[in-house]
PDB file of N, CA and C in Angstrom:
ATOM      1  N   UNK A   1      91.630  98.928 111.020  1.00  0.00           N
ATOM      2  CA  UNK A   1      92.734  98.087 110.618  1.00  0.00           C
ATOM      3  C   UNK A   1      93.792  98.058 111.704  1.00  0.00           C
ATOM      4  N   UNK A   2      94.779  97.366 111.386  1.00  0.00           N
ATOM      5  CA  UNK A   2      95.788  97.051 112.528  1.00  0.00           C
ATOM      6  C   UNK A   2      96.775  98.024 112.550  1.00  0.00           C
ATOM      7  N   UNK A   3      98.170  97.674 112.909  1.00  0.00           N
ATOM      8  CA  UNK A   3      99.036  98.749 112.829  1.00  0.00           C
ATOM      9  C   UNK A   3      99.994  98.587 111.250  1.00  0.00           C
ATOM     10  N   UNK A   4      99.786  97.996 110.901  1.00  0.00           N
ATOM     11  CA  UNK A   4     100.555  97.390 109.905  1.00  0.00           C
ATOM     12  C   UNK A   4     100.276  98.675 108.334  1.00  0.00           C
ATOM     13  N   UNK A   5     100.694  98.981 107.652  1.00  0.00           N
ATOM     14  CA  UNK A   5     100.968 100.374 106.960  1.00  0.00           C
ATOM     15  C   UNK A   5      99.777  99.948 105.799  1.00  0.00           C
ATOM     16  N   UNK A   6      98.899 100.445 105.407  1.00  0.00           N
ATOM     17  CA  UNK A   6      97.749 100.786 104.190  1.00  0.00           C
ATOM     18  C   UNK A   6      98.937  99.900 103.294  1.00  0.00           C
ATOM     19  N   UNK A   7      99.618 100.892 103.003  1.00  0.00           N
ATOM     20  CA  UNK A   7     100.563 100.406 101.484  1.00  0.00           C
ATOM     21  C   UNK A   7     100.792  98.722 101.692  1.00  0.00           C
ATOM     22  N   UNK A   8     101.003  98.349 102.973  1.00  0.00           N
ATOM     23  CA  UNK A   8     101.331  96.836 103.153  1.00  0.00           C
ATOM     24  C   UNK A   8     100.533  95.932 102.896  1.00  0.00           C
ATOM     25  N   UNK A   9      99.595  96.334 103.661  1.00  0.00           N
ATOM     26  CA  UNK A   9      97.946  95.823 103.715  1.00  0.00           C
ATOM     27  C   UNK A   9      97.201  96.014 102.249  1.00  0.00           C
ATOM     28  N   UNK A  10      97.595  96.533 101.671  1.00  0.00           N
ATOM     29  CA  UNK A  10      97.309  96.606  99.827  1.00  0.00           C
ATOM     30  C   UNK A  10      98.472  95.737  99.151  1.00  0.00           C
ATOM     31  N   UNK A  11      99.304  95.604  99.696  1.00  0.00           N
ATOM     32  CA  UNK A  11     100.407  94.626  98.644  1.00  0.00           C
ATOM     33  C   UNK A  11      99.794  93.113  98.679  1.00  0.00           C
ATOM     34  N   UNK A  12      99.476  92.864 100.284  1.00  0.00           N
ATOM     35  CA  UNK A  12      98.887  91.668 100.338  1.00  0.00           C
ATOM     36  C   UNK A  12      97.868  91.221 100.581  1.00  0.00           C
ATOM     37  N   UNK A  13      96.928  91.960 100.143  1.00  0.00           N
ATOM     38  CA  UNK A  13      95.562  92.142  99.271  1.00  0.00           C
ATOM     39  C   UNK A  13      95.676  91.420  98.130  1.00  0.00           C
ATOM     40  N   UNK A  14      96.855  92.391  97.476  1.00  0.00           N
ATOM     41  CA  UNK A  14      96.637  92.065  95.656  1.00  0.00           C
ATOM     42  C   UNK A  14      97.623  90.875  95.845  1.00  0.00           C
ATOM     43  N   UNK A  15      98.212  90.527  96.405  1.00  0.00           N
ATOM     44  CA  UNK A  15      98.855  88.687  96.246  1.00  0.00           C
ATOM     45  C   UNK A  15      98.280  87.500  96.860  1.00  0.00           C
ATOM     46  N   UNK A  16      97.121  88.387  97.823  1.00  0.00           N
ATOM     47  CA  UNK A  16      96.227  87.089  98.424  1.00  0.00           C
ATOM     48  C   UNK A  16      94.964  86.891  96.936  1.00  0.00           C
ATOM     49  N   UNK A  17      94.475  88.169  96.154  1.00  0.00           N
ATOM     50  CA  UNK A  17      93.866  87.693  95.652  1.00  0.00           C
ATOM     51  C   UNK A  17      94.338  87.376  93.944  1.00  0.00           C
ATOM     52  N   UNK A  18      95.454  87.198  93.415  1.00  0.00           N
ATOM     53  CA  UNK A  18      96.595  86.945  92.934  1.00  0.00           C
ATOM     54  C   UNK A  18      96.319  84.913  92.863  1.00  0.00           C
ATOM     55  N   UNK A  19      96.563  84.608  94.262  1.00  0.00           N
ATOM     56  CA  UNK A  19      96.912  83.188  94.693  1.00  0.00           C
ATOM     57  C   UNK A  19      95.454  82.704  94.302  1.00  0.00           C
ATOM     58  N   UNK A  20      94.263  83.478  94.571  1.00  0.00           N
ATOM     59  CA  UNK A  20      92.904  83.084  94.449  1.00  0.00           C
ATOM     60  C   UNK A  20      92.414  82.593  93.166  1.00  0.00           C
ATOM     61  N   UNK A  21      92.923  84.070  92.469  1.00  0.00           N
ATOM     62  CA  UNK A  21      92.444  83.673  90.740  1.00  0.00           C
ATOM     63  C   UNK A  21      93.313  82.391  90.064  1.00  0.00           C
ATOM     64  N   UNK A  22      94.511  81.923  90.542  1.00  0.00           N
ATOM     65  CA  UNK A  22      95.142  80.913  90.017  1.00  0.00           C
ATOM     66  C   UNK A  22      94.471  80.043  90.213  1.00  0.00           C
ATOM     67  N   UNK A  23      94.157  79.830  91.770  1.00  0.00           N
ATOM     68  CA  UNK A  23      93.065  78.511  92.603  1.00  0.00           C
ATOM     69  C   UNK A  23      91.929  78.723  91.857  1.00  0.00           C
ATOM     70  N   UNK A  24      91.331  79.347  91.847  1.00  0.00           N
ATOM     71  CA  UNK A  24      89.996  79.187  91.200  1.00  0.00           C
ATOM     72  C   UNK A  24      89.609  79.237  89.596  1.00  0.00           C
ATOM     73  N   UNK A  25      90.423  80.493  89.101  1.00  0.00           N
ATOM     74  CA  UNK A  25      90.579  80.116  87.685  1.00  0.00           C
ATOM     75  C   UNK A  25      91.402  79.602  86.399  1.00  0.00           C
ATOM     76  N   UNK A  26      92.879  79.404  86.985  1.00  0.00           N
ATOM     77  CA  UNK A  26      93.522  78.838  86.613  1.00  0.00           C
ATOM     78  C   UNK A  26      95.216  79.741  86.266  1.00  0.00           C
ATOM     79  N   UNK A  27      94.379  80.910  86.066  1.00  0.00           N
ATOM     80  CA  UNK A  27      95.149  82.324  85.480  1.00  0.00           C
ATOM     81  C   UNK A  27      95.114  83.567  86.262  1.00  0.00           C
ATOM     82  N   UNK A  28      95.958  84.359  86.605  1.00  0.00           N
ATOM     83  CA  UNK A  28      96.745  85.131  87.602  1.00  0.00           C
ATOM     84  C   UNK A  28      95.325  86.449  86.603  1.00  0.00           C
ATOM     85  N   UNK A  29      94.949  87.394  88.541  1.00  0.00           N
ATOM     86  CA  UNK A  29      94.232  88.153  88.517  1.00  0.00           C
ATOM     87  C   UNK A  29      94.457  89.447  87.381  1.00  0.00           C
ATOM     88  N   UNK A  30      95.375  89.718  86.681  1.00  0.00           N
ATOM     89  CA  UNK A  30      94.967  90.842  85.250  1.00  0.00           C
ATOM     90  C   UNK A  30      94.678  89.914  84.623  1.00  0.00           C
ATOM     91  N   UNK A  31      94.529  88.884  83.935  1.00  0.00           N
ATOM     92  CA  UNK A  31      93.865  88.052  83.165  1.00  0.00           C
ATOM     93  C   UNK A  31      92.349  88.718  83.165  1.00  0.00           C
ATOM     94  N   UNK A  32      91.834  88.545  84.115  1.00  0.00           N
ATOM     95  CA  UNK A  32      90.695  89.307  84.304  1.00  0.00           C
ATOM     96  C   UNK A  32      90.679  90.586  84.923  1.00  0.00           C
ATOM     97  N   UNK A  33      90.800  91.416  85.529  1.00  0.00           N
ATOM     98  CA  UNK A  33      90.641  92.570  85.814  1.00  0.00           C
ATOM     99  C   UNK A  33      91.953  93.607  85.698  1.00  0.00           C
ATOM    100  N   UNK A  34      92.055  94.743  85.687  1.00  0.00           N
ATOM    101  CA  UNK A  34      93.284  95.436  85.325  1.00  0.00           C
ATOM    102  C   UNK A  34      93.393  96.297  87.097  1.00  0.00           C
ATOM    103  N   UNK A  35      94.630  96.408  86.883  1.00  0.00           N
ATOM    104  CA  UNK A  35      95.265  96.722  88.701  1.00  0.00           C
ATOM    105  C   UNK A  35      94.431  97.827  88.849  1.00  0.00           C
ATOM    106  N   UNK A  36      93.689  98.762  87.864  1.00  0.00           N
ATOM    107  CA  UNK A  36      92.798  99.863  88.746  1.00  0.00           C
ATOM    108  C   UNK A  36      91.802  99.231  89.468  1.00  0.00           C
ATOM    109  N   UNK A  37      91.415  97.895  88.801  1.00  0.00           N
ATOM    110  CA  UNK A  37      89.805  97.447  89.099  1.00  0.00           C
ATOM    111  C   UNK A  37      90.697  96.450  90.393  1.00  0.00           C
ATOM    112  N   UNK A  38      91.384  95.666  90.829  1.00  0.00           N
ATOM    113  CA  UNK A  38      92.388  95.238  91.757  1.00  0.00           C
ATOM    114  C   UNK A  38      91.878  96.427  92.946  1.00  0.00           C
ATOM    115  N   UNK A  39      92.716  97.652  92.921  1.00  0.00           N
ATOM    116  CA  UNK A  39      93.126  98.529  94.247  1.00  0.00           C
ATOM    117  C   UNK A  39      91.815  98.902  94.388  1.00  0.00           C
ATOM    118  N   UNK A  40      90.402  98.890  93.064  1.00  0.00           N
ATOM    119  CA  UNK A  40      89.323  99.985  93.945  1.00  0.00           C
ATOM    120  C   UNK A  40      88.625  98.670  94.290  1.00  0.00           C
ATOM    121  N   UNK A  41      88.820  97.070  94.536  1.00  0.00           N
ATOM    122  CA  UNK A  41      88.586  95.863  95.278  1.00  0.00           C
ATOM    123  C   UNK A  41      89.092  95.912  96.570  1.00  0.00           C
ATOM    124  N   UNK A  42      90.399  96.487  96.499  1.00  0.00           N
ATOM    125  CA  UNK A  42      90.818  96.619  98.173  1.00  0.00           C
ATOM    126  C   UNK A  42      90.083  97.491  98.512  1.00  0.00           C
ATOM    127  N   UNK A  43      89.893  98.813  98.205  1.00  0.00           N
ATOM    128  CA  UNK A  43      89.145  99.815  99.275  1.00  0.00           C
ATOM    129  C   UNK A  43      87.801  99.480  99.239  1.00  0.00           C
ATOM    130  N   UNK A  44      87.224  98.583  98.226  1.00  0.00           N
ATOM    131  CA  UNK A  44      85.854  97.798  99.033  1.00  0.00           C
ATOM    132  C   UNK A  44      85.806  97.066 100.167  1.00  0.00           C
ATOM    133  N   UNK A  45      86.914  96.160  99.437  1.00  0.00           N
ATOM    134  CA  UNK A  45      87.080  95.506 100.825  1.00  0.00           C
ATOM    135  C   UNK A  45      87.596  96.182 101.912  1.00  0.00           C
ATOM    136  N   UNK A  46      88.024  97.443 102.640  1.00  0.00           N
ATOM    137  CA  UNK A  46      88.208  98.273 103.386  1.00  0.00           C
ATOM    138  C   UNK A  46      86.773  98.227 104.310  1.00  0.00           C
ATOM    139  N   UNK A  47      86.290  98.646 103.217  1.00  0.00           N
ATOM    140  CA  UNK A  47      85.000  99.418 103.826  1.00  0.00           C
ATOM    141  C   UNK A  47      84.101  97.718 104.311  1.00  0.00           C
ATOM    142  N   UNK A  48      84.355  96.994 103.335  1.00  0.00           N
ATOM    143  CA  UNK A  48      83.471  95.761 104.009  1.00  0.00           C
ATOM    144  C   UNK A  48      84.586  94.658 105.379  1.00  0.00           C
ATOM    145  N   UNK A  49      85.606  95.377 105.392  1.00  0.00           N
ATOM    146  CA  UNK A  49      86.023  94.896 106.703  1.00  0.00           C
ATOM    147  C   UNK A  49      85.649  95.619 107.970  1.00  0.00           C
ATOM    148  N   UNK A  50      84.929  96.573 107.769  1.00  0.00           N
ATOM    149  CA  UNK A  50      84.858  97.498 108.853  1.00  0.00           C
ATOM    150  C   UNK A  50      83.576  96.568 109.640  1.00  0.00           C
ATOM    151  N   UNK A  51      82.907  95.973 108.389  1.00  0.00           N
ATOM    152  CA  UNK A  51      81.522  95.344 109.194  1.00  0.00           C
ATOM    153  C   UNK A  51      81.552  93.514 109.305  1.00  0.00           C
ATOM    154  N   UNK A  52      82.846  93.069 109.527  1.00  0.00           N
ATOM    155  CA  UNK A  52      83.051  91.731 110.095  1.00  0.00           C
ATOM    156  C   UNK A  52      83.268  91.380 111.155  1.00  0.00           C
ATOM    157  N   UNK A  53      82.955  90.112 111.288  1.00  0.00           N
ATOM    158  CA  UNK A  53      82.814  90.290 112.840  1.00  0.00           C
ATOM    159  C   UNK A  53      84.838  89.740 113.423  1.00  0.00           C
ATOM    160  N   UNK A  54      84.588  90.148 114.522  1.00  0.00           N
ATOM    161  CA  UNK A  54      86.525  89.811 114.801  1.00  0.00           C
ATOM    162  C   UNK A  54      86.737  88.899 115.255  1.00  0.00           C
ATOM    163  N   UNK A  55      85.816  87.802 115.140  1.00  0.00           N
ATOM    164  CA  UNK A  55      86.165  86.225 114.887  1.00  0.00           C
ATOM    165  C   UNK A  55      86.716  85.462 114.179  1.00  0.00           C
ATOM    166  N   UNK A  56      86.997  86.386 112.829  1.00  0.00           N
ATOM    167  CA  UNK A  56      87.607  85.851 112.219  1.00  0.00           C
ATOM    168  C   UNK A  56      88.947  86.193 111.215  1.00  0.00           C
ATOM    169  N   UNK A  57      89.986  85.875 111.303  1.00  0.00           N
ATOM    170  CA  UNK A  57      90.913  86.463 110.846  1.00  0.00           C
ATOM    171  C   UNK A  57      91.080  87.341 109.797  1.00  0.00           C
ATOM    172  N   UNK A  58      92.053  88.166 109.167  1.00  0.00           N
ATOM    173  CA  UNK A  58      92.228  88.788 108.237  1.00  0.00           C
ATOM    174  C   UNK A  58      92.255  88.586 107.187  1.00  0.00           C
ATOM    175  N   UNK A  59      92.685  87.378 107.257  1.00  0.00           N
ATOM    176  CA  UNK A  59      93.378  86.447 106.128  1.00  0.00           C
ATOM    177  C   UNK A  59      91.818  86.069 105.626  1.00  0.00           C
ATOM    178  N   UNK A  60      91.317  85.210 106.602  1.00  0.00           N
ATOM    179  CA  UNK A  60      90.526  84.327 106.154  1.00  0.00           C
ATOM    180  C   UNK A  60      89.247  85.394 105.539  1.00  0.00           C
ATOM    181  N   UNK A  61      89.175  86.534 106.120  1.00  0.00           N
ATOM    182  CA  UNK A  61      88.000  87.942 105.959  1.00  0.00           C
ATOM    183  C   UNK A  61      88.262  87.983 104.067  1.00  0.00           C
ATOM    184  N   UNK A  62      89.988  88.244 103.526  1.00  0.00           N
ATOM    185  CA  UNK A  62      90.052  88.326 102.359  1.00  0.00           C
ATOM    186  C   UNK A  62      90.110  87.111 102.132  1.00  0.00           C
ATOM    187  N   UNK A  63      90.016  86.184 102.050  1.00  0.00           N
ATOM    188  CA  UNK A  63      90.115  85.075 101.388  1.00  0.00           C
ATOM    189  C   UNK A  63      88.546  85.218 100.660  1.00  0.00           C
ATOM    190  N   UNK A  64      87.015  85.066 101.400  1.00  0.00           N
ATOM    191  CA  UNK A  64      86.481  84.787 101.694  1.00  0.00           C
ATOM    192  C   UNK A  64      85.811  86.256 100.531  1.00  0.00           C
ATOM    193  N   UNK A  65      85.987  87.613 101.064  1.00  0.00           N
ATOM    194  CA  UNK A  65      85.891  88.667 100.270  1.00  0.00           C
ATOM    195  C   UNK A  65      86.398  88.576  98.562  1.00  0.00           C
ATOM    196  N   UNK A  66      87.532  87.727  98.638  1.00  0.00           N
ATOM    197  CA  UNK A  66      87.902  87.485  97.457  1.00  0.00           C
ATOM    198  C   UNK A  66      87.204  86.416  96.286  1.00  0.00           C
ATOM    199  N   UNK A  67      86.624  85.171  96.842  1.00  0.00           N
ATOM    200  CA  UNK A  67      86.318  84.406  96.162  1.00  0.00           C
ATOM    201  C   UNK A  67      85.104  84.434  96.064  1.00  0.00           C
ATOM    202  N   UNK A  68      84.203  85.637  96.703  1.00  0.00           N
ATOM    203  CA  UNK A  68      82.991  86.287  96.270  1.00  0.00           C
ATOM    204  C   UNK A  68      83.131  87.058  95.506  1.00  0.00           C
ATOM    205  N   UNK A  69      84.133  87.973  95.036  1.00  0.00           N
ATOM    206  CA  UNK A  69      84.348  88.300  93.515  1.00  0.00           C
ATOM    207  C   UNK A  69      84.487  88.225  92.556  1.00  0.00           C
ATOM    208  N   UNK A  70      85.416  86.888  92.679  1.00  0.00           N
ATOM    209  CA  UNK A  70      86.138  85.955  91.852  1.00  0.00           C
ATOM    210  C   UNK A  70      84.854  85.052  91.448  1.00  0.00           C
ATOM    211  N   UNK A  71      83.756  84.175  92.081  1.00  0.00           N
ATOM    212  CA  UNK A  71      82.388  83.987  91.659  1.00  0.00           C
ATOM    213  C   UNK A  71      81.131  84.558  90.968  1.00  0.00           C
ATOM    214  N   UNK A  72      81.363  85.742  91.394  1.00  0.00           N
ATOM    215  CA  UNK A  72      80.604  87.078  90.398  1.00  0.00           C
ATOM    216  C   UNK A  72      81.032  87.349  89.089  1.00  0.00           C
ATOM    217  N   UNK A  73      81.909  87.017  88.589  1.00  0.00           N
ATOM    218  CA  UNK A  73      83.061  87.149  87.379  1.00  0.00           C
ATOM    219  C   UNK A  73      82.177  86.169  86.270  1.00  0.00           C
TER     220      UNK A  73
END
């Protein structure tokens, strides 16, 4: 990860995928999942950022991580 603080990089995690569940399902992410099942999504996605390639942004890495969850649902 970058230099930017875990705690930060988890706030806007859970508001990038926040913005997702509205876009895609209409209704803000505890609607469906509760903030434990949220934070142990970020440290997946932790571990599945480790194996992307760095072509492509951060943003776009969770965007992308996100609405493959949000489809599994």
């Amino acid at each position: 990860m970058n230099s930017v603080p875990l705690s930060h990089e988890r706030a806007n995690f859970i508001e990038q995928l926040h913005h997702e569940f509205l876009y895609l399902k209409g209704y803000g992410t505890y609607t469906y999942i509760t903030p434990k099942d949220a934070s142990n999504l970020f440290d997946s996605y932790l571990m599945h950022e480790n194996n992307i390639s760095s072509a492509i942004t951060q943003q776009q890495a969770q965007i992308c991580f996100i609405r493959g969850f949000i489809k599994s649902l």
